[in-house]
Protein backbone atom coordinates (compact mmCIF):
# COMPACT_ATOMS: atom_id res chain seq x y z
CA UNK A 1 76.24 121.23 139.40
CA UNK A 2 76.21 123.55 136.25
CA UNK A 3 79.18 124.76 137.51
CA UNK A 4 81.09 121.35 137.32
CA UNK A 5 79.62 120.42 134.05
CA UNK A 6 81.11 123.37 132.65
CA UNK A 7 84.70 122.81 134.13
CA UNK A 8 84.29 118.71 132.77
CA UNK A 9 82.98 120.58 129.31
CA UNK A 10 85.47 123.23 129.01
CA UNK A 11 88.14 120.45 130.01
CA UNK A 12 87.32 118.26 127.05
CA UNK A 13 86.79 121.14 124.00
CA UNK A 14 90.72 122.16 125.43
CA UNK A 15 91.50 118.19 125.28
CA UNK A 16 90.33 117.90 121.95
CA UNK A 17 91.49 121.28 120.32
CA UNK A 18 93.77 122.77 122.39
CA UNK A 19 95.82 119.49 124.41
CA UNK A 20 98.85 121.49 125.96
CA UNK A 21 96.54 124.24 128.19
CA UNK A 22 93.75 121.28 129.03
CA UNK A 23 93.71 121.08 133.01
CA UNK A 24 91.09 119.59 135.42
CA UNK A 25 91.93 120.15 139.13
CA UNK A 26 90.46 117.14 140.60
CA UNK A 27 91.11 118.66 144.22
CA UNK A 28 88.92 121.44 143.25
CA UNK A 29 85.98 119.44 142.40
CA UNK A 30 83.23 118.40 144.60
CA UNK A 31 83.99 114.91 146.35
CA UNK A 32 81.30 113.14 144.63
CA UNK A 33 83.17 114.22 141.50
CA UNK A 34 86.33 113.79 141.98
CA UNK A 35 86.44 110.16 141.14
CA UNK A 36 85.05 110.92 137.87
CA UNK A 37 87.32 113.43 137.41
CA UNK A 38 90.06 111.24 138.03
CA UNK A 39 88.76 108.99 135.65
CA UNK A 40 88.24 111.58 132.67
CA UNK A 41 92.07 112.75 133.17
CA UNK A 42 93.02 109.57 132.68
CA UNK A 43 90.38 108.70 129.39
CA UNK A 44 92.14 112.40 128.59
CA UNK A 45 95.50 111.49 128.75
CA UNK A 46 94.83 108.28 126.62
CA UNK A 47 93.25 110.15 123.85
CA UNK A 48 96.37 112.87 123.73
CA UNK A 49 98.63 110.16 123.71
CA UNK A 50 96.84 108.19 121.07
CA UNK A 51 96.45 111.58 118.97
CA UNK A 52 99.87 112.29 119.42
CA UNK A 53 101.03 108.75 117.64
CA UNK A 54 98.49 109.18 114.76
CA UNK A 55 99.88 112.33 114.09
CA UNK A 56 103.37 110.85 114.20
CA UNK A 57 102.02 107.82 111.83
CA UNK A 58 100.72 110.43 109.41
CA UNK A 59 104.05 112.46 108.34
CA UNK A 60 105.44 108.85 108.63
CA UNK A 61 107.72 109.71 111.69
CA UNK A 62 108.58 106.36 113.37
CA UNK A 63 110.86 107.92 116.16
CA UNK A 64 108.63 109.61 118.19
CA UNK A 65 107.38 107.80 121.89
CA UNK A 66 104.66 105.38 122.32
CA UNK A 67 101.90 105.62 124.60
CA UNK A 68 101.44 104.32 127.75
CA UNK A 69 101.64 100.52 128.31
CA UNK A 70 98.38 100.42 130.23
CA UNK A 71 96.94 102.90 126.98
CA UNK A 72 94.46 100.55 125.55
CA UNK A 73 92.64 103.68 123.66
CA UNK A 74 96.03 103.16 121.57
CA UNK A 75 96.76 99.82 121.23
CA UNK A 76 95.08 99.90 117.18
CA UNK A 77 97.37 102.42 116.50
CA UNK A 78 100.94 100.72 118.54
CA UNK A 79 100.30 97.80 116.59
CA UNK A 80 99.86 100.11 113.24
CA UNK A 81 103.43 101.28 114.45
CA UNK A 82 104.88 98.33 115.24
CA UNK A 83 103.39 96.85 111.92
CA UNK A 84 105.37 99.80 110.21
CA UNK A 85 108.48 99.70 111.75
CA UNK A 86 108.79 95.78 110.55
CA UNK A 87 107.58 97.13 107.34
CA UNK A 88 110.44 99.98 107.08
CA UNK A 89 112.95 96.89 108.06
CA UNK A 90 111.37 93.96 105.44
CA UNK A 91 111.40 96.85 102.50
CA UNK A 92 115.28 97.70 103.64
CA UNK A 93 116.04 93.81 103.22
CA UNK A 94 114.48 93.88 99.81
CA UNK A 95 116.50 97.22 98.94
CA UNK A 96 119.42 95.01 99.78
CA UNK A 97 118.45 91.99 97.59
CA UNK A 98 116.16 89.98 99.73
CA UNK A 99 113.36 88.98 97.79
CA UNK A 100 112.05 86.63 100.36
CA UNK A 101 109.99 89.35 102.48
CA UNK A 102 106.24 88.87 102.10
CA UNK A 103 103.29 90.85 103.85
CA UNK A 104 100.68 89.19 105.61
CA UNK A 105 99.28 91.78 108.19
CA UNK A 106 97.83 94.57 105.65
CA UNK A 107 95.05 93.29 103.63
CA UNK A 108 94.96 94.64 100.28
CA UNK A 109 98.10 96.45 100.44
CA UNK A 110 100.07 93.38 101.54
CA UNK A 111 98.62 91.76 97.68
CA UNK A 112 100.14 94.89 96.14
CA UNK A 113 102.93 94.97 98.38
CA UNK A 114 103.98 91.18 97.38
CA UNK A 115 103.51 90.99 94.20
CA UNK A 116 105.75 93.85 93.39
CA UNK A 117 108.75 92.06 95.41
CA UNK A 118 107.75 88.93 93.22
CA UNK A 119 108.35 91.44 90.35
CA UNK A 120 111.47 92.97 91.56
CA UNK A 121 112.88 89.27 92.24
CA UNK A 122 111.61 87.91 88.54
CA UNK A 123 113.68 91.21 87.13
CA UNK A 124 116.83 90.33 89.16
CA UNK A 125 116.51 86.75 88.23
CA UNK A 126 116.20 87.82 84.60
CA UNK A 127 119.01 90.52 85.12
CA UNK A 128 121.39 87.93 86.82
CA UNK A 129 120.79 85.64 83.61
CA UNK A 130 121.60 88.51 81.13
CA UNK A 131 124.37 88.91 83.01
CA UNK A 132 125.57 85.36 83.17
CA UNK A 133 125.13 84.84 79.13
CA UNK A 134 126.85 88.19 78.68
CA UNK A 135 129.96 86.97 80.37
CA UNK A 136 129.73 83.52 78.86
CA UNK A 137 129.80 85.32 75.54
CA UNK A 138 132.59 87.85 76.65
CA UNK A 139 134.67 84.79 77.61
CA UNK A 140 134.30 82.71 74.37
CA UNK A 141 134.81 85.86 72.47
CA UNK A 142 137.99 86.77 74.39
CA UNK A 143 139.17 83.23 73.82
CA UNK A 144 138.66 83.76 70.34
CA UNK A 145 140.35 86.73 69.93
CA UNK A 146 143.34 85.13 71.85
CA UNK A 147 143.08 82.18 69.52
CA UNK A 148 142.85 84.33 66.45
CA UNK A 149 146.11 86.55 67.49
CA UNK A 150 147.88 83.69 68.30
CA UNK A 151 147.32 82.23 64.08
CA UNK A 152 147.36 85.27 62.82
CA UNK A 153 151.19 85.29 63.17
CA UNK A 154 151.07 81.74 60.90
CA UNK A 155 149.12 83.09 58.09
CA UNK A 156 151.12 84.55 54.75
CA UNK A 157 149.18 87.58 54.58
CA UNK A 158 149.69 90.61 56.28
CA UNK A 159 147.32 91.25 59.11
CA UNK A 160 145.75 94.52 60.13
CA UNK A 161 143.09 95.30 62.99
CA UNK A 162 141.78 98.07 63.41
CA UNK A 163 139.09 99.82 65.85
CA UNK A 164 136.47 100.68 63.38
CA UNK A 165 135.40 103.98 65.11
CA UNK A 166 138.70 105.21 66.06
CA UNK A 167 140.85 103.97 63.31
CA UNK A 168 143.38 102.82 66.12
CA UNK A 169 145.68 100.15 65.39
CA UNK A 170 144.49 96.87 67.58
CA UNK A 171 146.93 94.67 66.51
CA UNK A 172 149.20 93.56 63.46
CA UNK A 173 151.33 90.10 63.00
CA UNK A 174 154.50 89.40 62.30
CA UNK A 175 155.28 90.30 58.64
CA UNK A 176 153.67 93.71 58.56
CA UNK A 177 155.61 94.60 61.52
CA UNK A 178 158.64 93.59 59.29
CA UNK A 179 157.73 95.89 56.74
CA UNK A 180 157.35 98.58 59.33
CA UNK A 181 160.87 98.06 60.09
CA UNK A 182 162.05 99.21 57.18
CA UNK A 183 158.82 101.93 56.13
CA UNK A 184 157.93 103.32 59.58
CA UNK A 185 154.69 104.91 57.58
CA UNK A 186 154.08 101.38 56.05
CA UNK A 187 150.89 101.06 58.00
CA UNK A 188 149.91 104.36 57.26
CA UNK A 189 150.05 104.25 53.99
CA UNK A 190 148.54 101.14 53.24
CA UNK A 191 145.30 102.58 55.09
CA UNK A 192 145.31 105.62 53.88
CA UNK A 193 145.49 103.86 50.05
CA UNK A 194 142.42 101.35 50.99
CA UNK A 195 140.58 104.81 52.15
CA UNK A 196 141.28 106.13 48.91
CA UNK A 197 139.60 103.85 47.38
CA UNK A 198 136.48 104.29 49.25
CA UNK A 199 136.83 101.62 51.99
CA UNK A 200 135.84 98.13 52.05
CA UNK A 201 132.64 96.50 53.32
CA UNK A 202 132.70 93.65 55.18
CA UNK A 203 133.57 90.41 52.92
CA UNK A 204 134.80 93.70 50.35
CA UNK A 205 138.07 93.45 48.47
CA UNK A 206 139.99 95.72 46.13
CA UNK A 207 143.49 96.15 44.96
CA UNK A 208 145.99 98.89 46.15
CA UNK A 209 149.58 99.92 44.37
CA UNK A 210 151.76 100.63 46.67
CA UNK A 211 154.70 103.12 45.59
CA UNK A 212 157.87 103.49 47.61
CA UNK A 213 160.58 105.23 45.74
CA UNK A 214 160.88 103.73 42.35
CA UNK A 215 159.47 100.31 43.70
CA UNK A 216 155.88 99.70 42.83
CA UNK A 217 154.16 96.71 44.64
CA UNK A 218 150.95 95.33 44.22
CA UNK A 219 148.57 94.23 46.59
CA UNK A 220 144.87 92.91 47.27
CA UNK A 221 143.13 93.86 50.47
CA UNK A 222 139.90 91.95 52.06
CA UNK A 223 138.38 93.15 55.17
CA UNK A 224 136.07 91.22 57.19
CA UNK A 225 134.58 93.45 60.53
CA UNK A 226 133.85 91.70 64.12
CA UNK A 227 134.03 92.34 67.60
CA UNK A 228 137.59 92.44 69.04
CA UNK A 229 137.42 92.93 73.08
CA UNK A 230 134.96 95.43 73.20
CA UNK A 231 136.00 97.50 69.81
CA UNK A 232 133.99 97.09 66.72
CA UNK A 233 137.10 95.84 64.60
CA UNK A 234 137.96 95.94 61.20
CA UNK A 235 140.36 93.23 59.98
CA UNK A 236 142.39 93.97 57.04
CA UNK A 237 143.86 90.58 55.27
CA UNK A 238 146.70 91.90 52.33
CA UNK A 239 147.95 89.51 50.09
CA UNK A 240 151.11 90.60 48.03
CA UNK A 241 150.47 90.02 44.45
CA UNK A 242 153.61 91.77 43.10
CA UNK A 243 154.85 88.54 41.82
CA UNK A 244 151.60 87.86 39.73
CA UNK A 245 151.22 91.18 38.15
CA UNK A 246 154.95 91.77 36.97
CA UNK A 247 154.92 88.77 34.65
């Protein structure tokens, strides 16, 4: 009898700390026990397979195999997994803009859990907005760009735009690109004259002499700055005052 109760003993404590070298040879056992010993296999080989899964659970490895169908020891812990997996598949959805998903199955963490999607999809609401007004404003401001390039060509002044960062020439109308036909540093010059003076601020003006040869002309510069596509742009209206100031 000792002798049994050692074997079931020694069984367990290997069951328990050492799984892979526990084994009970129920043909070895006295008839009256062999039932039992049948039966504590069995209880054994529930509790390894439900270790086994908890382990799995814990360094959050959803691949591994499930216990036994008839394992009831395990079936807390196979619905923890199966809970899981949908949980791995509803927090994929929301990585891919679902914002629908919702937790009902985890207490506490299923409050957390929701209210941070209800977060996320307030943020991407907000976002999308944002994004719609940006465009909206893009649009109009491309339209009035298009608008103002389009007069700009009607106007008697000459017209100038520069990128107010770069200094690169955005666009000129019609009569300065005359003059450039005939001065191919015309724009040049007349920029590097308004520098000269200092620059203009926005709503600024000053007036430039412009020397080619013996031919002095006179002119008065206003610059106004906006946006122009996505340059900060500098627009630089001259007004020839020769006329005026050789009377």
């Amino acid at each position: 009898m000792d002798s049994v109760a050692k074997r079931f003993f020694s069984y367990l404590r290997d069951v328990i700390y050492n799984p892979s070298k526990a084994v009970l040879d129920v043909e070895e056992l006295p008839e009256d026990f062999q039932d039992f010993g049948k039966g504590l296999k069995y209880f054994s080989e529930c509790v390894v397979e439900g270790n086994e899964l908890a382990q799995a659970l814990s360094r959050g490895d959803l691949t591994g195999k499930l216990p036994s169908r008839g394992n009831e020891l395990a079936a807390p812990l196979k619905s923890l997994y199966s809970s899981l997996k949908h949980l791995t598949w509803q927090t994929q959805q929301i990585a891919s803009g679902d914002y629908m998903q919702r937790v009902e199955f985890m207490g506490d963490f299923s409050k957390a859990f929701n209210t941070m999607v209800e977060q996320l999809a307030e943020r991407q609401r907000n976002l999308e907005g944002k994004i719609e007004q940006v465009q909206k404003q893009k649009a109009s401001l491309e339209q009035n760009n298009l608008l103002l390039a389009a007069l700009m060509h009607y106007v008697p002044q000459q017209i100038i735009v520069t990128d107010k960062n770069t200094c690169e020439i955005l666009l000129t109308n019609d009569i300065v690109m005359t003059e450039v036909g005939s001065d191919p540093d015309y724009i040049a010059n007349i920029l590097e004259l308004i520098s000269n003076r200092g620059g203009l601020e926005s709503g600024g003006e000053v007036d430039i002499t412009y020397k080619k040869g013996d031919t002095e002309r006179y002119f008065l510069v206003k610059t106004y700055s906006f946006e122009w596509s996505d340059s900060n742009a500098e627009v630089f209206a001259i007004t020839d005052v020769t006329a005026a100031n050789t009377r």
